[in-house]
PDB file of N, CA and C in Angstrom:
ATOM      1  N   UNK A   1     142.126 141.460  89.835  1.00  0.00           N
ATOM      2  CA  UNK A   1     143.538 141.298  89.571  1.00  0.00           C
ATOM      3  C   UNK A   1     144.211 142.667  89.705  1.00  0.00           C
ATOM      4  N   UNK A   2     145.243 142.909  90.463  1.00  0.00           N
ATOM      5  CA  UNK A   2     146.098 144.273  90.627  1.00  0.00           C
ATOM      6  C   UNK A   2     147.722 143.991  89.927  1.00  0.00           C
ATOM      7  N   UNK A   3     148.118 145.163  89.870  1.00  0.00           N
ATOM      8  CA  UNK A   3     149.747 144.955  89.208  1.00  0.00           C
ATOM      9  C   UNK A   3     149.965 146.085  89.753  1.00  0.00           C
ATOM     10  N   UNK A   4     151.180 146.195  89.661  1.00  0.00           N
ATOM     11  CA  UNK A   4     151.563 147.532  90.275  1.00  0.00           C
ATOM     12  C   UNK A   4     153.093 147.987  89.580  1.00  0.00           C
ATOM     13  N   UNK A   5     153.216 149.476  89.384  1.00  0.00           N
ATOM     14  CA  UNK A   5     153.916 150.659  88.739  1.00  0.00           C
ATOM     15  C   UNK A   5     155.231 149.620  88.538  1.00  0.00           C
ATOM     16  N   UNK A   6     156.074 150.607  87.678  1.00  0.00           N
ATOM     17  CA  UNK A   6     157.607 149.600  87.854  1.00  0.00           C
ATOM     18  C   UNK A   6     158.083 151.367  88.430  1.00  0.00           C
ATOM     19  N   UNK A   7     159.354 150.971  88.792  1.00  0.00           N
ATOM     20  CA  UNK A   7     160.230 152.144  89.139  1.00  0.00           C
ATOM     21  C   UNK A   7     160.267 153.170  88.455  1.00  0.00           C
ATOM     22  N   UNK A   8     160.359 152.998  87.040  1.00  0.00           N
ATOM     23  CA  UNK A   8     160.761 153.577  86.043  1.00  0.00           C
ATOM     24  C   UNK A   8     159.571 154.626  85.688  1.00  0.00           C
ATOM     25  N   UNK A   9     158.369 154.736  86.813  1.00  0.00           N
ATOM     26  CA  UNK A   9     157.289 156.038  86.656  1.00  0.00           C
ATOM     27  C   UNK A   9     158.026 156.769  87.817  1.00  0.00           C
ATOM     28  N   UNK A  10     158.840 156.427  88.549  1.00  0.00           N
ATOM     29  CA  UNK A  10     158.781 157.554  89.693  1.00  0.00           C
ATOM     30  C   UNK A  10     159.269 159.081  89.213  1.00  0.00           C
ATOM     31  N   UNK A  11     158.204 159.703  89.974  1.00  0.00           N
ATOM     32  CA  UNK A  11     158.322 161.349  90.093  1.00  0.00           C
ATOM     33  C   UNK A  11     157.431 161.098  88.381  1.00  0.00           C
ATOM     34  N   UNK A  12     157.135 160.758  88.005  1.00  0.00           N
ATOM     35  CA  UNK A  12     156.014 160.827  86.858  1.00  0.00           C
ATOM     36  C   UNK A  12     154.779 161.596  87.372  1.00  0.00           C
ATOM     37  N   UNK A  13     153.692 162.247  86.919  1.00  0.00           N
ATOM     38  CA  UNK A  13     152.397 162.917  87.851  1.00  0.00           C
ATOM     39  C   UNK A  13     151.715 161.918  87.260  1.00  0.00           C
ATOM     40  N   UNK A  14     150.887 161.648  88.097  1.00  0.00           N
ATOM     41  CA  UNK A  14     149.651 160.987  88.054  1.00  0.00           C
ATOM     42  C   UNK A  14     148.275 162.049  88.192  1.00  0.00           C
ATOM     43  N   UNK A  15     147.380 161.541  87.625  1.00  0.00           N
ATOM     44  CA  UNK A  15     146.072 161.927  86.958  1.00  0.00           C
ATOM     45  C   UNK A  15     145.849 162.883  87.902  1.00  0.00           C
ATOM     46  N   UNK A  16     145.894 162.903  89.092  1.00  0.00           N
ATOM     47  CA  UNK A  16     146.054 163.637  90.518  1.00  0.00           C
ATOM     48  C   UNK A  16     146.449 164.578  90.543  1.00  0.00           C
ATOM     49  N   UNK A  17     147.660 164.755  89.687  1.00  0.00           N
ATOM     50  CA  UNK A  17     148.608 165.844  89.634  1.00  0.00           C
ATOM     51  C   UNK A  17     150.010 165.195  90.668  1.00  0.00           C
ATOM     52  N   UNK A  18     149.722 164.333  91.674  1.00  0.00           N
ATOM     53  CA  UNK A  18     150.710 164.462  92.713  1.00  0.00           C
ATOM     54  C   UNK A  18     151.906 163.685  91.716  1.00  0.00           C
ATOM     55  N   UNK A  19     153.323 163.275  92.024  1.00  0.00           N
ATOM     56  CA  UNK A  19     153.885 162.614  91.401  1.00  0.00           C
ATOM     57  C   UNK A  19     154.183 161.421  92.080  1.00  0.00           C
ATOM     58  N   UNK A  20     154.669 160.103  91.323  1.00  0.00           N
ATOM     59  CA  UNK A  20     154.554 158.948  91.793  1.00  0.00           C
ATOM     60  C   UNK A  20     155.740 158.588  92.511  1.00  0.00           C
ATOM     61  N   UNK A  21     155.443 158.026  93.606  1.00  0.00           N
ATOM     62  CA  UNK A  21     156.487 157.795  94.559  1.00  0.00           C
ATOM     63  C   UNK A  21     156.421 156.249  94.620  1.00  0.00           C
ATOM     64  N   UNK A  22     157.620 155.409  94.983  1.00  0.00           N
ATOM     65  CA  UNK A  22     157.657 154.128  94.947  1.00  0.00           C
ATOM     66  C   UNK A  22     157.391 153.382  96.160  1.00  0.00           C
ATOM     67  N   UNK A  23     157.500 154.598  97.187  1.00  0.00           N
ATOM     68  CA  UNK A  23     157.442 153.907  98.575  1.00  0.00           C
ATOM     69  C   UNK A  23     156.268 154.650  99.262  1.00  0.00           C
ATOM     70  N   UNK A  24     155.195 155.296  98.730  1.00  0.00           N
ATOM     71  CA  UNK A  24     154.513 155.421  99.354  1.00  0.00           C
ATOM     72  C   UNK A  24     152.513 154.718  99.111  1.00  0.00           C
ATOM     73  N   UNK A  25     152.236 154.416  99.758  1.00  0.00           N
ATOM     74  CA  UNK A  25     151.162 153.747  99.717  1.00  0.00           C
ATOM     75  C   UNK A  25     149.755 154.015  99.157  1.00  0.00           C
ATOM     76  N   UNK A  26     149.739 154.008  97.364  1.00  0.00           N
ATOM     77  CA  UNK A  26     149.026 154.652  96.808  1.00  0.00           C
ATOM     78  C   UNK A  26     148.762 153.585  95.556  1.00  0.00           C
ATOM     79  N   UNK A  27     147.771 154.066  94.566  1.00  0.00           N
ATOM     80  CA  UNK A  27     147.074 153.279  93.678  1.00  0.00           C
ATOM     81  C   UNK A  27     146.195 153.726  92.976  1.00  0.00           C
ATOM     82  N   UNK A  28     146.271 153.029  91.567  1.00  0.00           N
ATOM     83  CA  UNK A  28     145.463 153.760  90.148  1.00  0.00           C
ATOM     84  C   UNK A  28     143.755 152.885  90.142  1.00  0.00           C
ATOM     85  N   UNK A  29     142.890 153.367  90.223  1.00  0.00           N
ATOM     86  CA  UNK A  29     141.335 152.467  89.963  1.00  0.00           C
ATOM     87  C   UNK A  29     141.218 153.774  89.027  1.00  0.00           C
ATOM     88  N   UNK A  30     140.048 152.598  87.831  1.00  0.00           N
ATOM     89  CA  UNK A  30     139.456 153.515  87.094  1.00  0.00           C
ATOM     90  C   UNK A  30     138.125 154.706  87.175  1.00  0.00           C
ATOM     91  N   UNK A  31     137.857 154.564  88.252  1.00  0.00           N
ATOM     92  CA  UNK A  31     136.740 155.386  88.391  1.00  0.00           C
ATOM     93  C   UNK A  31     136.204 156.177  90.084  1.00  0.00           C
ATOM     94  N   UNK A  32     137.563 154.817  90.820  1.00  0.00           N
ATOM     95  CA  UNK A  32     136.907 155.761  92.740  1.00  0.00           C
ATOM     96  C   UNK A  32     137.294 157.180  92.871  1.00  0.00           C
ATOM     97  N   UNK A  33     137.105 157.959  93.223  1.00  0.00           N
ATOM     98  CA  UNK A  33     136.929 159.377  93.370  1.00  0.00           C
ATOM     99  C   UNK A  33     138.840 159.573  93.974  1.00  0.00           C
ATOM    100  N   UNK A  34     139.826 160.449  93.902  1.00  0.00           N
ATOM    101  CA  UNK A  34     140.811 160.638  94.328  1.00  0.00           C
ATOM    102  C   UNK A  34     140.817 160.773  95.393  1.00  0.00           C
ATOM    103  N   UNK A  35     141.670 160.249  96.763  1.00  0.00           N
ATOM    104  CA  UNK A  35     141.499 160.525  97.476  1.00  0.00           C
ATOM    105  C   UNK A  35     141.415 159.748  98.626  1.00  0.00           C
ATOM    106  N   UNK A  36     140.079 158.433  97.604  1.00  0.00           N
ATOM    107  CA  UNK A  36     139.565 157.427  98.232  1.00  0.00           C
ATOM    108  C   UNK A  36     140.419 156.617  99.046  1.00  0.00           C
ATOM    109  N   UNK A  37     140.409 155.602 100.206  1.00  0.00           N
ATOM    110  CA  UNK A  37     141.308 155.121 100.882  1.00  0.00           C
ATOM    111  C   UNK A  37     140.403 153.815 100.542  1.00  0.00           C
ATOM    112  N   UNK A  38     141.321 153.070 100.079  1.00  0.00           N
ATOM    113  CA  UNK A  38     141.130 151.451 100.011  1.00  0.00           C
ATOM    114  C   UNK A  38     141.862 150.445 100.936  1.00  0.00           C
ATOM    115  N   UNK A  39     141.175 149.571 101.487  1.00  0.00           N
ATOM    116  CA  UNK A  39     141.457 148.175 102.062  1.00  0.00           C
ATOM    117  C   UNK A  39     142.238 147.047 100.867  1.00  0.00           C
ATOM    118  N   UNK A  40     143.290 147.235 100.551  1.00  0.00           N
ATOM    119  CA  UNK A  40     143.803 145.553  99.308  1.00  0.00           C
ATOM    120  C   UNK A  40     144.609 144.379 100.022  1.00  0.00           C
ATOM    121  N   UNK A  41     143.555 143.483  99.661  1.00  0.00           N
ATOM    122  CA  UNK A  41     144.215 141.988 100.750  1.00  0.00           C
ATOM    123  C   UNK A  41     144.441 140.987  99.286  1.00  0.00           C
ATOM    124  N   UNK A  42     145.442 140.817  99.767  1.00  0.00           N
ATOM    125  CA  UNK A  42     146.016 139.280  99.194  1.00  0.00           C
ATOM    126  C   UNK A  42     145.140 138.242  99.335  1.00  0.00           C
ATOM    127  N   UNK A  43     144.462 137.682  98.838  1.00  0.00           N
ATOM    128  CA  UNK A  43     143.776 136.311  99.452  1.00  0.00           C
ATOM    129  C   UNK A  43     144.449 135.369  99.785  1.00  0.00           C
ATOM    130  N   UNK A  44     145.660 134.973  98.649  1.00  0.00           N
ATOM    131  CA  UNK A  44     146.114 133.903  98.985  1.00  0.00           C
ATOM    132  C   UNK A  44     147.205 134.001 100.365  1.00  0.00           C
ATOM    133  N   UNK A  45     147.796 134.909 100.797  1.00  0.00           N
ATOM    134  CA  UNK A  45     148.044 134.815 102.075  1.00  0.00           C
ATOM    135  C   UNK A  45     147.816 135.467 103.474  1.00  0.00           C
ATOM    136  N   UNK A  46     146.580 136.606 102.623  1.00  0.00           N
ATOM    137  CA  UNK A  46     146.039 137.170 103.939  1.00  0.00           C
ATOM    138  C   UNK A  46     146.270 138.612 104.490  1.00  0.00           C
ATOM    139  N   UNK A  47     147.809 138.687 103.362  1.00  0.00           N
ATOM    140  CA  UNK A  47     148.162 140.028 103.665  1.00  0.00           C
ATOM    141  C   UNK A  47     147.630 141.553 103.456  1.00  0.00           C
ATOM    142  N   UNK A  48     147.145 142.569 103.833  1.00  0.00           N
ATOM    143  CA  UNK A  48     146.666 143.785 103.593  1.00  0.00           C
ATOM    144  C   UNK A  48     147.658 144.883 103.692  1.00  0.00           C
ATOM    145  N   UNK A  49     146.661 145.830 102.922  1.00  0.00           N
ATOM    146  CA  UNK A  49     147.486 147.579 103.136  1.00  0.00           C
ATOM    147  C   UNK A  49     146.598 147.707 102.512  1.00  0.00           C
ATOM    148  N   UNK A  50     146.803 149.312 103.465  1.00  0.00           N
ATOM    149  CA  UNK A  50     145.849 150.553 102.893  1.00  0.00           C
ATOM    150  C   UNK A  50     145.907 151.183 101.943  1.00  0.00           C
ATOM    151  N   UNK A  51     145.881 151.558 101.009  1.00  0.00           N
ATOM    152  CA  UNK A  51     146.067 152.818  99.831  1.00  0.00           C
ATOM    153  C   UNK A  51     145.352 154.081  99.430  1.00  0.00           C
ATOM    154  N   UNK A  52     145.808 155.085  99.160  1.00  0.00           N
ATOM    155  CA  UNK A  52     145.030 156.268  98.915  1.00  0.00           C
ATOM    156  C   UNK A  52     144.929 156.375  97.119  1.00  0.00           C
ATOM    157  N   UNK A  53     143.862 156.283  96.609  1.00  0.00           N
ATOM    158  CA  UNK A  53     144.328 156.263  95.142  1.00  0.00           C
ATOM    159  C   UNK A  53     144.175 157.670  94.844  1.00  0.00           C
ATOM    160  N   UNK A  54     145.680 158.013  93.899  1.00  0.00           N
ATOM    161  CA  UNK A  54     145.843 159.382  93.557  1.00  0.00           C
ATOM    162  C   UNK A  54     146.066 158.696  92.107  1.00  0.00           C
ATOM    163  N   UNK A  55     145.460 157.908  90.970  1.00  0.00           N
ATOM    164  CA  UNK A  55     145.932 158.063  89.825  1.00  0.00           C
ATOM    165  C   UNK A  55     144.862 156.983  88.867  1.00  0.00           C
ATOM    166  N   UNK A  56     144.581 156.909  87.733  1.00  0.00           N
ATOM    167  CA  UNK A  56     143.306 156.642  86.683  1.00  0.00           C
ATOM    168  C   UNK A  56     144.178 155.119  85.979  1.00  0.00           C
ATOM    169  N   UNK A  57     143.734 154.430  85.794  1.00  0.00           N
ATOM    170  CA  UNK A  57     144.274 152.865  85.453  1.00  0.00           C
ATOM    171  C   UNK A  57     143.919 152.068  86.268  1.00  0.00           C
ATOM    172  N   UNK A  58     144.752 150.653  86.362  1.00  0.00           N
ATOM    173  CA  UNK A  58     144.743 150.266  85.324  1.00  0.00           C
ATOM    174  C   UNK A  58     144.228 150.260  84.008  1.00  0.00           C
ATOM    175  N   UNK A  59     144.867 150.068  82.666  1.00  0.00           N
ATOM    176  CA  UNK A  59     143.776 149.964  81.408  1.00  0.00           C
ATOM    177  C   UNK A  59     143.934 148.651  80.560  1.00  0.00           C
ATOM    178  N   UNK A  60     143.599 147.976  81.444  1.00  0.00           N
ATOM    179  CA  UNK A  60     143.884 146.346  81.006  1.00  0.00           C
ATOM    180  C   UNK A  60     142.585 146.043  81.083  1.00  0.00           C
ATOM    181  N   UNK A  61     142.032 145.104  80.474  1.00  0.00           N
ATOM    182  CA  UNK A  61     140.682 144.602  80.833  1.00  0.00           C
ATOM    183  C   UNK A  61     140.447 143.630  81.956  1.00  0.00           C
ATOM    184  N   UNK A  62     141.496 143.052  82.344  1.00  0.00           N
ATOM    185  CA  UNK A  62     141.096 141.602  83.370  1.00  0.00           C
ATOM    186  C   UNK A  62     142.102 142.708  84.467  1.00  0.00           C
ATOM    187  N   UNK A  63     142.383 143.788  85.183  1.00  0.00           N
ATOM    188  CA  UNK A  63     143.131 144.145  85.828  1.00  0.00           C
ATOM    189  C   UNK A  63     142.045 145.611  86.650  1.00  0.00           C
ATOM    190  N   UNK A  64     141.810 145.892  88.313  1.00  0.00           N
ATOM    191  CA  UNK A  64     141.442 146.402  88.706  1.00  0.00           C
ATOM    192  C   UNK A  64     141.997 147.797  89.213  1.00  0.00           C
ATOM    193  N   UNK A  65     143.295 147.336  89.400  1.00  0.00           N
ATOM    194  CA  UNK A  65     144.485 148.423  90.710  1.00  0.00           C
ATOM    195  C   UNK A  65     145.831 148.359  89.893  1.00  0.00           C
ATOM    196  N   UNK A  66     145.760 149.140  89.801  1.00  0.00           N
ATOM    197  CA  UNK A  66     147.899 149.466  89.859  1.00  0.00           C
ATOM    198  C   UNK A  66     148.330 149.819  91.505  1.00  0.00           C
ATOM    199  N   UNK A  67     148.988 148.460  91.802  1.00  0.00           N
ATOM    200  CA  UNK A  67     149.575 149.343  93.306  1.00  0.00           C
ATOM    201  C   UNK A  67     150.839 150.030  93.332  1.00  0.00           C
ATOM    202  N   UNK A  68     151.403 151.228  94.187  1.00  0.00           N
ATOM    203  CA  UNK A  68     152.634 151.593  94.290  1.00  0.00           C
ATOM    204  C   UNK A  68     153.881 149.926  94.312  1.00  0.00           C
ATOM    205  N   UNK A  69     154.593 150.139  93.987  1.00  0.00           N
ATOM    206  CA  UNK A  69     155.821 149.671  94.553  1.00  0.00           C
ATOM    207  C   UNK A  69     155.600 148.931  96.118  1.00  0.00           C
ATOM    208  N   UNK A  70     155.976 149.878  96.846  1.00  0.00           N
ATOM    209  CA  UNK A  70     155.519 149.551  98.287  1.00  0.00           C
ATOM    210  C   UNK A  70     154.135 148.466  98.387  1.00  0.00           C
ATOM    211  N   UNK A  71     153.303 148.739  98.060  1.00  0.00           N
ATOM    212  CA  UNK A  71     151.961 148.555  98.569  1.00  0.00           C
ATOM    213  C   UNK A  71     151.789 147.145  97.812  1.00  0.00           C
ATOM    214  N   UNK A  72     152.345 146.886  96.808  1.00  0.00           N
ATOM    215  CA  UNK A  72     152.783 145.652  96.297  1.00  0.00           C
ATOM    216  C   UNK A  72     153.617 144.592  96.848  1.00  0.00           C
ATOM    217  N   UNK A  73     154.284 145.084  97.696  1.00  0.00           N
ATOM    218  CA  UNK A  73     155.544 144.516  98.493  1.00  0.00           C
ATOM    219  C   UNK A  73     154.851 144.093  99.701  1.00  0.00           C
ATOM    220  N   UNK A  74     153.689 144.865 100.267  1.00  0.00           N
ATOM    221  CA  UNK A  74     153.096 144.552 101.179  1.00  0.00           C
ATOM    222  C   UNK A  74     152.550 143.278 101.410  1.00  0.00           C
ATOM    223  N   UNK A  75     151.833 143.863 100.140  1.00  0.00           N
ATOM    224  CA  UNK A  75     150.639 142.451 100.299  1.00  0.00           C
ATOM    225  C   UNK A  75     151.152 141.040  99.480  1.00  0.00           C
ATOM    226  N   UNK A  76     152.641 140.777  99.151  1.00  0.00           N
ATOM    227  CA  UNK A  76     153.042 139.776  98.780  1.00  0.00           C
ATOM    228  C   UNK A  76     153.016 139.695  96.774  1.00  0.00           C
ATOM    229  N   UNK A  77     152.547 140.353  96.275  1.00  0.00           N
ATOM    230  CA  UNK A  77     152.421 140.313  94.741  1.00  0.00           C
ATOM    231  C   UNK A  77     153.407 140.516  93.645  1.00  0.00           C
ATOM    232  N   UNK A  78     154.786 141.297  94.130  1.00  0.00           N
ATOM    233  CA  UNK A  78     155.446 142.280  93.560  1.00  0.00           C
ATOM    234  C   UNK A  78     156.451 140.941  92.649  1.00  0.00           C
ATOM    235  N   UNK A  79     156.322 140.020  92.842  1.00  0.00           N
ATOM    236  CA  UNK A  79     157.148 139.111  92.590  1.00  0.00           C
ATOM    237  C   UNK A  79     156.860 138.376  91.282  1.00  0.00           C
ATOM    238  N   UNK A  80     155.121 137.892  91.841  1.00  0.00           N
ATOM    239  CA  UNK A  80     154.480 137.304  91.124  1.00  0.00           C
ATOM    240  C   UNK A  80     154.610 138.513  89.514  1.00  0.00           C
ATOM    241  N   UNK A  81     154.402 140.204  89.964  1.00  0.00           N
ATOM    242  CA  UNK A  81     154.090 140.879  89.231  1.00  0.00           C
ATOM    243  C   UNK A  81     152.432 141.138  88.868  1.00  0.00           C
ATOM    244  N   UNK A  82     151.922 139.965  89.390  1.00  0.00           N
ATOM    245  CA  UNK A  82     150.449 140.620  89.507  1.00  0.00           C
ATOM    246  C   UNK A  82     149.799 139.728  90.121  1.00  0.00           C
ATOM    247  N   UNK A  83     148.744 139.970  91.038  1.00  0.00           N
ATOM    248  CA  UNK A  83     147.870 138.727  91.882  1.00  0.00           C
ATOM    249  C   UNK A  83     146.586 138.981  91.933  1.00  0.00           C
ATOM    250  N   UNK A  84     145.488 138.776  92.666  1.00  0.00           N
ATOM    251  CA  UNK A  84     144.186 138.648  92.879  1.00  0.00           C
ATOM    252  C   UNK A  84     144.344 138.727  93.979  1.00  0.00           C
ATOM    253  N   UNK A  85     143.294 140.552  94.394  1.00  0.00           N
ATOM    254  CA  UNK A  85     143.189 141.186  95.283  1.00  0.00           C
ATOM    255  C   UNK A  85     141.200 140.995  95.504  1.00  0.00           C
ATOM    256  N   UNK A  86     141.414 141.027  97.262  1.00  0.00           N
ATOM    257  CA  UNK A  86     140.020 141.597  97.480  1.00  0.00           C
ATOM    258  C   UNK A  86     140.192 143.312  97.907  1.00  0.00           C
ATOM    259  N   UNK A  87     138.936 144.099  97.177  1.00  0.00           N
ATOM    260  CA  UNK A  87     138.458 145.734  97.578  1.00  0.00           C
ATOM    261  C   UNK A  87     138.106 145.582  98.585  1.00  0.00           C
ATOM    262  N   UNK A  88     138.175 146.779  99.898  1.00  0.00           N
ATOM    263  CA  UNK A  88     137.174 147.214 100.478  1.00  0.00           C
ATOM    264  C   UNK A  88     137.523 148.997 100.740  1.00  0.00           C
ATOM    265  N   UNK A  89     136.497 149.741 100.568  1.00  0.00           N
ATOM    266  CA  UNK A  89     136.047 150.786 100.483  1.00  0.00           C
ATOM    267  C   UNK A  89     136.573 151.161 101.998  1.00  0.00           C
ATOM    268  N   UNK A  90     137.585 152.263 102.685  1.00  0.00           N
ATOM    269  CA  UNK A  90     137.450 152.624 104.034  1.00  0.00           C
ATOM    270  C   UNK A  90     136.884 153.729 103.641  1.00  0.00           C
ATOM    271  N   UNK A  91     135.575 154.377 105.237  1.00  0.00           N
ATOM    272  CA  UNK A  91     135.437 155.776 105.275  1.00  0.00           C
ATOM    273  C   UNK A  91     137.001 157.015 105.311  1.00  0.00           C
ATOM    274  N   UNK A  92     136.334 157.781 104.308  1.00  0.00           N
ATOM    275  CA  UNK A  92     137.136 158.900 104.859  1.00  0.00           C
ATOM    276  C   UNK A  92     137.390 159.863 105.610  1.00  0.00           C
TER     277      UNK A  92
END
């Protein structure tokens, strides 16, 4: 399950240090290394985007990803406010 930022973090720093931008294509996991570039698909309609995670969260228990703004918009969720994503790991 992913959710993603509200507006109201932008220019906030994330764990990264970088600060949070709404339109750019990024995301919080609790433990992949910074940096990491992830594959997040929508199942239910198929949609993907890439993300670079620069930030530590979600801290929900049933919740995997915080996506940017954007990257939420992508893959169809931003509406719902939170959906069920598949991972995949890209090389870096």
């Amino acid at each position: 399950m992913a959710t993603f930022y509200g507006r109201q973090f932008t220019g906030a720093r994330t764990a990264s240090g970088q600060r949070y931008a709404p339109d750019a294509l990024t995301a919080a996991h609790r433990t992949l290394p910074f940096g990491t570039r992830l594959q997040v698909t929508n199942p239910r309609n198929g949609n993907s985007v890439i993300v670079t995670i620069n930030d530590r969260g979600p801290f929900h228990a049933n919740r995997v990803l915080d996506l940017s703004d954007a990257a939420a918009d992508q893959i169809g969720i931003r509406n719902a406010g939170s959906g069920k994503v598949e991972l995949a790991v890209l090389d870096n």
